[in-house]
Protein backbone atom coordinates (compact mmCIF):
# COMPACT_ATOMS: atom_id res chain seq x y z
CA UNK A 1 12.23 29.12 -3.90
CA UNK A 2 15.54 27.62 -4.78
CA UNK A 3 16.68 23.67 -4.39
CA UNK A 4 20.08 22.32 -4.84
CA UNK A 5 20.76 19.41 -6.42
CA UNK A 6 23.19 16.74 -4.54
CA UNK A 7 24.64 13.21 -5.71
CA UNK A 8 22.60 10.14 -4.48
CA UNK A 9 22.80 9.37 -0.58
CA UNK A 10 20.57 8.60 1.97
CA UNK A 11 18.08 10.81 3.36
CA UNK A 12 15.24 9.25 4.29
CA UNK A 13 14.26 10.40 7.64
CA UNK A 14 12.77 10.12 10.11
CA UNK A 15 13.41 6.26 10.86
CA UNK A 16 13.18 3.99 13.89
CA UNK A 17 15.52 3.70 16.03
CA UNK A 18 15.82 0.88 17.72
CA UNK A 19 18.19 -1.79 19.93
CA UNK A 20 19.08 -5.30 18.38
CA UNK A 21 20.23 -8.24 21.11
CA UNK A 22 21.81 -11.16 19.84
CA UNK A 23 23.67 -13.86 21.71
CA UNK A 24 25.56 -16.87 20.94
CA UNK A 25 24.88 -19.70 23.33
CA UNK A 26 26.85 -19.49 26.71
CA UNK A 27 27.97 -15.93 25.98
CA UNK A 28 26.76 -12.74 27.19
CA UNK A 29 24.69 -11.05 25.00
CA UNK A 30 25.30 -8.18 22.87
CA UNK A 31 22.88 -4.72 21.83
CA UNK A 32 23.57 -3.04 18.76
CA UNK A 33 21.76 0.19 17.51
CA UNK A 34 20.10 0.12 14.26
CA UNK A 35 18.81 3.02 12.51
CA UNK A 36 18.40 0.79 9.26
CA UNK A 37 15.75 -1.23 9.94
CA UNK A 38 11.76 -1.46 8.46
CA UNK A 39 8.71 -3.60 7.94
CA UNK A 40 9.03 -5.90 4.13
CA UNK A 41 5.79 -7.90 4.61
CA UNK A 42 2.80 -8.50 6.59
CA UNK A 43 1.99 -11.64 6.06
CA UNK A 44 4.27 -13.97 7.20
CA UNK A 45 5.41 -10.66 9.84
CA UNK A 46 8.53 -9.76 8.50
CA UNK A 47 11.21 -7.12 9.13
CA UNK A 48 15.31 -6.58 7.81
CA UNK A 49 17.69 -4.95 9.21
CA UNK A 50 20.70 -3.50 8.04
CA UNK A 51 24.12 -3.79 9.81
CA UNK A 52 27.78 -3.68 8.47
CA UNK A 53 29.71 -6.96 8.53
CA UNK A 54 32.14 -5.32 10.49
CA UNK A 55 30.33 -5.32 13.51
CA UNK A 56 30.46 -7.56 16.88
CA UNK A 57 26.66 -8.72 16.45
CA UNK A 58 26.86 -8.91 12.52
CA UNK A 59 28.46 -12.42 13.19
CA UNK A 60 26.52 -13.67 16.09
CA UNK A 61 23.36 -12.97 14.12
CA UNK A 62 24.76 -14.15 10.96
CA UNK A 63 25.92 -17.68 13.48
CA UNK A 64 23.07 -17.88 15.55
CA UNK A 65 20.27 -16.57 12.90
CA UNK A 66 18.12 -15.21 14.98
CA UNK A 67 17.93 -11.71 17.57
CA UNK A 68 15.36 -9.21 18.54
CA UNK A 69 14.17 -5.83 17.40
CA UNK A 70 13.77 -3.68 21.23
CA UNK A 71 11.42 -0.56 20.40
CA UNK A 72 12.89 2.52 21.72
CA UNK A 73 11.19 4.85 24.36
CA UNK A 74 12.14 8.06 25.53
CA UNK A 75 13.74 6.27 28.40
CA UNK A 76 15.93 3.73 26.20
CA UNK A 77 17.38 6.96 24.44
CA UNK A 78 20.73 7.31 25.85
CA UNK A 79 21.13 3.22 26.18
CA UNK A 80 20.55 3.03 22.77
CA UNK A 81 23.03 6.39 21.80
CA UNK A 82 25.23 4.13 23.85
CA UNK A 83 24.65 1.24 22.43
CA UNK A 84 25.66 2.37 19.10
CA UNK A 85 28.69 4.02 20.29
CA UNK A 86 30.02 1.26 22.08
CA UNK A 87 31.04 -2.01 20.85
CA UNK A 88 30.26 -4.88 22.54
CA UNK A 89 34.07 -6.77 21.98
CA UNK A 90 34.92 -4.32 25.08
CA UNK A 91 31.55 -3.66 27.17
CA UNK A 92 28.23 -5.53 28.41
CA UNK A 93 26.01 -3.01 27.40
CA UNK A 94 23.20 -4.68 29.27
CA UNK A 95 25.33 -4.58 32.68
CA UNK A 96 26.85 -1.11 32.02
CA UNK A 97 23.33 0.39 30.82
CA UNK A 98 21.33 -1.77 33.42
CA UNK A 99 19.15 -3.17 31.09
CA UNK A 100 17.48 -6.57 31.68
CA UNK A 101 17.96 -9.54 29.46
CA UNK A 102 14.47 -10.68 28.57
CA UNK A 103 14.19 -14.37 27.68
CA UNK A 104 12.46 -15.25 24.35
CA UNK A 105 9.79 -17.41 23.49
CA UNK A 106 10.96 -18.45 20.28
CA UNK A 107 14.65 -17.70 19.89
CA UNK A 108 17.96 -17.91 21.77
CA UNK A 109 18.50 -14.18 21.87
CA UNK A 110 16.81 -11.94 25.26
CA UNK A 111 14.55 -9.03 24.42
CA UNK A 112 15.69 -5.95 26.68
CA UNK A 113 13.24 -5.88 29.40
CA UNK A 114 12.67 -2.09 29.84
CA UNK A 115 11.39 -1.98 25.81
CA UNK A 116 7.92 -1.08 25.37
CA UNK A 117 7.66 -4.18 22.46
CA UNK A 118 10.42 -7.01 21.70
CA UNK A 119 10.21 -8.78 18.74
CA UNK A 120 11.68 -12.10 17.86
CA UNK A 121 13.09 -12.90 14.54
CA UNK A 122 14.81 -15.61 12.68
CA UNK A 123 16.86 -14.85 9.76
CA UNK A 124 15.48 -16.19 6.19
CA UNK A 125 18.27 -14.21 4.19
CA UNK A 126 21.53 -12.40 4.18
CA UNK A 127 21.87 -9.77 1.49
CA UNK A 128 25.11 -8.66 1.28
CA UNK A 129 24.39 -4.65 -0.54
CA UNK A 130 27.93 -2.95 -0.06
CA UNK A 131 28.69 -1.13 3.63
CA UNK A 132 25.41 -3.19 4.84
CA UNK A 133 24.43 -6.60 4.86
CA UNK A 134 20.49 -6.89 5.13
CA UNK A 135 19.22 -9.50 7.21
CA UNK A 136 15.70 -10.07 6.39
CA UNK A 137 13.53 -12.17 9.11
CA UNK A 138 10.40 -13.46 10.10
CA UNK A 139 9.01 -12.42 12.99
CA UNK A 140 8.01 -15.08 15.16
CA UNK A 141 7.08 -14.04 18.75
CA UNK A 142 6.30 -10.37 20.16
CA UNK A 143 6.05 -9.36 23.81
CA UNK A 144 4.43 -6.21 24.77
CA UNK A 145 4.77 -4.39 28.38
CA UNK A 146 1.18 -4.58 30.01
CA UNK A 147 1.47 -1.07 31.74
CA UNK A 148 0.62 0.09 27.89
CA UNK A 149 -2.88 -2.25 27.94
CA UNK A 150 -6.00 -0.33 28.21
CA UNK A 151 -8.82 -1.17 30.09
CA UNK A 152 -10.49 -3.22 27.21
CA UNK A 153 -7.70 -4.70 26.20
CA UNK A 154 -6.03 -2.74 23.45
CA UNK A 155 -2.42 -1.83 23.25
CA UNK A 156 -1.36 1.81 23.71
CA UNK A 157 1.52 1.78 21.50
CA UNK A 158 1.36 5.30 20.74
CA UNK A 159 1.20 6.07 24.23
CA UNK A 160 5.13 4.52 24.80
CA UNK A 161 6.86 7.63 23.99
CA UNK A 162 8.69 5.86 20.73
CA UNK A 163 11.78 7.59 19.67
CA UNK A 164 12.50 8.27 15.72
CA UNK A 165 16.36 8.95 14.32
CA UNK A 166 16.50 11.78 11.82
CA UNK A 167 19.76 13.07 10.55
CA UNK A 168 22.02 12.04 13.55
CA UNK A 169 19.28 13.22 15.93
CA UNK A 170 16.97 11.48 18.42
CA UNK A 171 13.41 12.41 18.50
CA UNK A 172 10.41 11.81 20.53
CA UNK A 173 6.84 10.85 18.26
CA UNK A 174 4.93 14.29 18.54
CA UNK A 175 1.26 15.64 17.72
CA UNK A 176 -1.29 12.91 15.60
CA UNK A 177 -2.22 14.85 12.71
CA UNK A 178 -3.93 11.64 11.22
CA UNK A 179 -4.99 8.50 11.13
CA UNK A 180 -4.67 6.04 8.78
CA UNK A 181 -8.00 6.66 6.26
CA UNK A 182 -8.87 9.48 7.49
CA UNK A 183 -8.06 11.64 3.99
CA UNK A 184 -11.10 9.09 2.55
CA UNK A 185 -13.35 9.96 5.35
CA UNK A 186 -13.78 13.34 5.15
CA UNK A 187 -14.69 13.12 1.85
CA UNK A 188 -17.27 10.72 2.49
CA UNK A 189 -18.66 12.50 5.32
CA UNK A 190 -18.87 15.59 2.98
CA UNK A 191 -20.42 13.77 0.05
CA UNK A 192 -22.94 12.04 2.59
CA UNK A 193 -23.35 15.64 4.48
CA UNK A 194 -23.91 17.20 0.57
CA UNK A 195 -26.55 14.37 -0.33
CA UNK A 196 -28.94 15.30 2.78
């Protein structure tokens, strides 16, 4: 079996896809689609995203230091296609998607209502790395939709139909072919099954 060899770029699929609202205050609000964006630490929560300087939110965010990270369903899909598309100097994307502005607990920017999970950040640092600025954040507040709530109280988010982006393609989360551990437990269970 053959490989080629390429120069460095980026390939490392799949990643979330998700929608980014911002807002400066008195002015409507703006989504942008990032495909750039990832957990950095769990303790304090924190996330970056990475968005070039020449776009409409990259200032209000820079401005305002704060927005929120909108999960992406299989029904957000073509909003957020849209919302990356589309710049938000010459549309509303939440009027001309029909999303809902969701107002935050913890920061000036809405959540988009029809997101499974919304989570509020404020900005502790602007990286500027070449085409991208990364805005690294804490997150500070996280609403959840209750339809996802079992009956004993845990959240389903597996169960939201989250979309991944992989190579300019849009994809729903498939078949679990593992949980986190479970490589450890099978061993375990055949060492203890081997020891009876």
């Amino acid at each position: 079996m053959g490989k080629q060899f390429w120069r460095g770029g980026n390939m490392l699929y799949p990643v979330p896809a998700v929608m980014v609202s911002c807002a400066r205050p008195g002015e409507k609000p703006n989504i942008i689609t990032v495909a750039w964006a990832g957990t950095v630490c769990s303790s304090p929560a924190m996330l970056s995203i990475s968005v070039r300087p020449e776009r409409y939110s990259y200032d209000i965010i820079k401005e305002t230091g704060s927005f929120v990270v909108n999960l992406v369903n299989r029904d957000l899909v073509y909003a957020t296609d849209y919302c990356g598309v589309k710049s938000g100097r010459d549309v509303d994307k939440f009027q001309e998607m029909k999303l809902t502005p969701l107002p935050s607990q913890h920061v000036e920017a809405p959540g988009i209502a029809e997101s499974p999970v919304n989570l509020e950040c404020r900005v502790t640092q602007i990286i500027p790395l070449g085409t991208h600025s990364m805005f690294l954040a804490e997150i500070v507040g996280v609403t959840v939709d209750e339809k996802y709530m079992d009956d004993k109280g845990k959240f389903r988010l597996n169960e939201t139909g989250l979309v991944s982006y992989s190579h300019g393609e849009y994809f729903e989360l498939g078949r679990k072919l593992g949980s986190f551990g479970y490589s450890v437990k099978k061993k375990d269970t055949a060492r203890r099954r081997r020891k009876k």
